[in-house]
N, C-alpha and C. Protein backbone atom coordinates (compact mmCIF):
# COMPACT_ATOMS: atom_id res chain seq x y z
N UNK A 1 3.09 22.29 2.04
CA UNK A 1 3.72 21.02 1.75
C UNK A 1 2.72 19.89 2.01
N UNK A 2 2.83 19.13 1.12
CA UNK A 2 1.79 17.73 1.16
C UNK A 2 2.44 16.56 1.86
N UNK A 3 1.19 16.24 2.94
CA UNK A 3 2.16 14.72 3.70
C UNK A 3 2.60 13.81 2.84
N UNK A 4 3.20 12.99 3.35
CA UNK A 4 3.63 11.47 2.58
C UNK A 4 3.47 10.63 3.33
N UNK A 5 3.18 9.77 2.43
CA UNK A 5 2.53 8.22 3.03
C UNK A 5 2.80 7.14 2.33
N UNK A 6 3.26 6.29 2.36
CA UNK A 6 3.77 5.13 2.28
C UNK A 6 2.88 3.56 1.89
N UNK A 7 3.24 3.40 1.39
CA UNK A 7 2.45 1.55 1.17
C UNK A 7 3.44 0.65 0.96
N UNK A 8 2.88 -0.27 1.95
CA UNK A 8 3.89 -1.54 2.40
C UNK A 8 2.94 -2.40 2.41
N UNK A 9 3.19 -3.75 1.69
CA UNK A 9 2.67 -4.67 1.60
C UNK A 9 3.02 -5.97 2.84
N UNK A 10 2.60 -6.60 3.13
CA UNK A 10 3.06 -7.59 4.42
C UNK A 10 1.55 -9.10 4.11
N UNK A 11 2.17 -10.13 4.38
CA UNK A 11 1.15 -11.29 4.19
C UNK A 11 1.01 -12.04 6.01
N UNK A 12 1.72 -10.86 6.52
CA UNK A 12 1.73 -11.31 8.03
C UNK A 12 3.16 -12.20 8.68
N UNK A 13 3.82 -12.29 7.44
CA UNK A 13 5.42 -12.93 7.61
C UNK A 13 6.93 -11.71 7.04
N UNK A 14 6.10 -12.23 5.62
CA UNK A 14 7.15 -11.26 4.70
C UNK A 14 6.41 -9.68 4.96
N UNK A 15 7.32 -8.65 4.76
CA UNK A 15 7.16 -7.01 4.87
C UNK A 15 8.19 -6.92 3.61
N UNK A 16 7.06 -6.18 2.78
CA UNK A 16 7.52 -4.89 1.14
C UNK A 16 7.08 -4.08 1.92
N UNK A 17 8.64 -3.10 2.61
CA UNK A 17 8.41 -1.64 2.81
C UNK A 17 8.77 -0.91 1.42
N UNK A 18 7.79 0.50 1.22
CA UNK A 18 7.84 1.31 0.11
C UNK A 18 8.71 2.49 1.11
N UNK A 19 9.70 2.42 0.37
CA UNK A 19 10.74 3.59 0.79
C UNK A 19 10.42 4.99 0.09
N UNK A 20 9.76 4.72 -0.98
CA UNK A 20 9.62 6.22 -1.77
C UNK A 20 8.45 6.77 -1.48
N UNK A 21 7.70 6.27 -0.92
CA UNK A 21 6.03 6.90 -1.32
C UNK A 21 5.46 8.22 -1.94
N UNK A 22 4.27 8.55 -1.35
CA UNK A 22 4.04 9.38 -2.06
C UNK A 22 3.77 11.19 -1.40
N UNK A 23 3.33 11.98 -1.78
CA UNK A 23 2.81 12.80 -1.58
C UNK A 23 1.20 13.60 -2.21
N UNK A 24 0.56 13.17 -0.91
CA UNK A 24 -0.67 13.37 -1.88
C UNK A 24 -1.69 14.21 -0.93
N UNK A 25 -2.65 14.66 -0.65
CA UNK A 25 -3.68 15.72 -0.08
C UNK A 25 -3.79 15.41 1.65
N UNK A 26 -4.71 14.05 1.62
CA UNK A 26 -5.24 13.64 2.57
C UNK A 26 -5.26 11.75 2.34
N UNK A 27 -5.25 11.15 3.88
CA UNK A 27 -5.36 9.81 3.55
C UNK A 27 -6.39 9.23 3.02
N UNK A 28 -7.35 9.93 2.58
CA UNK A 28 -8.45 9.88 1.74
C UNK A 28 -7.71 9.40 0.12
N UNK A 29 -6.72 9.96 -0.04
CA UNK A 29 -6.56 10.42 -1.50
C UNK A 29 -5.11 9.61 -1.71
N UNK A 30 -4.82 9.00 -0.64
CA UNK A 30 -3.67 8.17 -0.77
C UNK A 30 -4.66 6.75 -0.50
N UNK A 31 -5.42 5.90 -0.20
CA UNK A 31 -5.99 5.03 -0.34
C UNK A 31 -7.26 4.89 -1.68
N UNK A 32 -7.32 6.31 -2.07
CA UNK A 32 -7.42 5.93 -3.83
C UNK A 32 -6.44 5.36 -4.79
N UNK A 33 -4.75 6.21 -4.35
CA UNK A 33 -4.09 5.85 -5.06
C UNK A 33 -3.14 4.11 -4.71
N UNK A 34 -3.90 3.89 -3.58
CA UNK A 34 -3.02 3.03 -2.96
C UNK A 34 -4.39 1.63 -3.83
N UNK A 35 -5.35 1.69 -4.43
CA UNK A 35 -6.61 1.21 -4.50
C UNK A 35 -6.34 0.92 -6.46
N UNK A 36 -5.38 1.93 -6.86
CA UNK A 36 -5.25 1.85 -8.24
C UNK A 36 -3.87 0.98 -8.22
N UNK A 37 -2.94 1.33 -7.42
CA UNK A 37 -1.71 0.53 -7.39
C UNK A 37 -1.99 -1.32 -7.08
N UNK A 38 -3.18 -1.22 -6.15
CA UNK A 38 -3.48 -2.92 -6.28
C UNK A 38 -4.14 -3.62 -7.37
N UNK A 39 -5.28 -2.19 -8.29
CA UNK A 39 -5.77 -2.84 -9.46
C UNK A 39 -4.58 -3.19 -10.48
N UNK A 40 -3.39 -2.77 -10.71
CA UNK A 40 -2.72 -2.73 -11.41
C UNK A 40 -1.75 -3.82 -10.77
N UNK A 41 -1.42 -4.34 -9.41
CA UNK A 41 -1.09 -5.57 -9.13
C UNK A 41 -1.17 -6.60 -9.33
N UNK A 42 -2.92 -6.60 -9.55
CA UNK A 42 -4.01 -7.56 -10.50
C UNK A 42 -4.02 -7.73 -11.67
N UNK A 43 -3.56 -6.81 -12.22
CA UNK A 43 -3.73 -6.71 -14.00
C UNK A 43 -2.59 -7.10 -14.26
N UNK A 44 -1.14 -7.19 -14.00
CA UNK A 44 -0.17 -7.57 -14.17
C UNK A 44 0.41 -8.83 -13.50
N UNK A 45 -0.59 -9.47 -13.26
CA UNK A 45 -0.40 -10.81 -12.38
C UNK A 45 0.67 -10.87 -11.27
N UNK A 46 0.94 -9.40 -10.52
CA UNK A 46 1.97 -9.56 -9.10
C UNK A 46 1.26 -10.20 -8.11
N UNK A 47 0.27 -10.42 -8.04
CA UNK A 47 -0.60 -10.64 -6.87
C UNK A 47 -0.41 -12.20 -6.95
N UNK A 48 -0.99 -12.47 -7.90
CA UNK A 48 -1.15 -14.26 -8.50
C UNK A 48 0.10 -14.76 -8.19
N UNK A 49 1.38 -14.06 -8.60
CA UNK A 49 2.23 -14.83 -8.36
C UNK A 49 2.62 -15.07 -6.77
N UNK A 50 2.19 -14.20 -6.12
CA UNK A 50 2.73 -13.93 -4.91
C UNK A 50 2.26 -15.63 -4.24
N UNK A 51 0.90 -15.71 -4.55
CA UNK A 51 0.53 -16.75 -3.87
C UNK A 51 0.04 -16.78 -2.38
N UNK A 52 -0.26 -15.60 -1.45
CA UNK A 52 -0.75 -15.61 -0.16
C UNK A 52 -1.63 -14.46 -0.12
N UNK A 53 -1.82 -14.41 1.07
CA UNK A 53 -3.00 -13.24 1.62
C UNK A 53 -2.14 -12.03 1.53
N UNK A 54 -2.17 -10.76 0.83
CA UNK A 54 -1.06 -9.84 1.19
C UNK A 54 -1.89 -8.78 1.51
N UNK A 55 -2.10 -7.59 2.44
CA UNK A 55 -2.43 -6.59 2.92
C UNK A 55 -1.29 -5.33 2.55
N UNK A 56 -2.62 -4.23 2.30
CA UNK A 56 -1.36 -3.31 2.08
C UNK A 56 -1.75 -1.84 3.33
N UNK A 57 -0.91 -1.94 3.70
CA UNK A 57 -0.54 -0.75 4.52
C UNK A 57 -0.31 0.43 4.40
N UNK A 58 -1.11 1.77 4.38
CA UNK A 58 -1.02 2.99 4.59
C UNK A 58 -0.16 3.62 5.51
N UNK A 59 1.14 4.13 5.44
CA UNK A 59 1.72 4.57 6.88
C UNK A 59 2.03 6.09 6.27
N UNK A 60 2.14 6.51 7.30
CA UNK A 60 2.57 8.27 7.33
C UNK A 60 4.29 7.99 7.63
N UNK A 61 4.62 9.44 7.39
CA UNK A 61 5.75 9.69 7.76
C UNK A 61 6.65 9.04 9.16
N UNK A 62 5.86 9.11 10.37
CA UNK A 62 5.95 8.86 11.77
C UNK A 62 5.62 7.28 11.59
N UNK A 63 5.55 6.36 10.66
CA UNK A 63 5.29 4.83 11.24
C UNK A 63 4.38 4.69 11.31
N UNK A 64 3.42 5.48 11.61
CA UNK A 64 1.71 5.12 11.86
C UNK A 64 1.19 4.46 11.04
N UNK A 65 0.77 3.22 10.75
CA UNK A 65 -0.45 2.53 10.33
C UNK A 65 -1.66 3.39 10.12
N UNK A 66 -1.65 3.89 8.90
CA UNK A 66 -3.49 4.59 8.94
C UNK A 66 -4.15 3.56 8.65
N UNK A 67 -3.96 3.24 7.59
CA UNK A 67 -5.03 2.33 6.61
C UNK A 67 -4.09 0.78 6.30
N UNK A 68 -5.42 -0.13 6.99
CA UNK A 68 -5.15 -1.25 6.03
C UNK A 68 -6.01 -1.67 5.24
N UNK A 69 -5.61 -2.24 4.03
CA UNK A 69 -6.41 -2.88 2.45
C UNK A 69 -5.99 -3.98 2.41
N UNK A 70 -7.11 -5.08 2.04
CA UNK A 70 -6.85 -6.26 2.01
C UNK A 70 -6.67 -6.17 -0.07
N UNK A 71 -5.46 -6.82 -0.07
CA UNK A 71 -5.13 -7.04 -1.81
C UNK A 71 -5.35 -8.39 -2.42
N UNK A 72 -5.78 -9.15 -1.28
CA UNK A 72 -6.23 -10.70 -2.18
C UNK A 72 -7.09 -11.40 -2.19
């Protein structure tokens, strides 16, 4: 069975928890996919509209914070 891991966006006020995430190898391979989900944030102007600094968050199953990515 493959872990799951999660991406949640936060600008340090507001929190987008991802309830569904994903299942993917290693957190290697979930911060690729977490790396295509922000190019495509960009390309569809979610980011622009947002208007702040937003970070996105890698978490595992257990809450853990692996990875943070800066998205702006």
């Amino acid at each position: 069975m493959l872990p799951h891991f999660f991406f949640d966006l936060t600008d340090g006020q507001s929190l987008l928890r991802d309830d569904l995430g994903i299942e993917v190898e290693d957190v290697d391979t979930a911060v690729e996919q977490a790396l295509i989900v922000i190019d495509e944030m960009h390309a569809d102007g979610s980011l622009t509209e947002a208007g702040a600094d937003w970070d996105l968050n890698i978490r595992n199953q257990s809450g853990i914070i692996l990875k943070k990515i800066k998205v702006t």
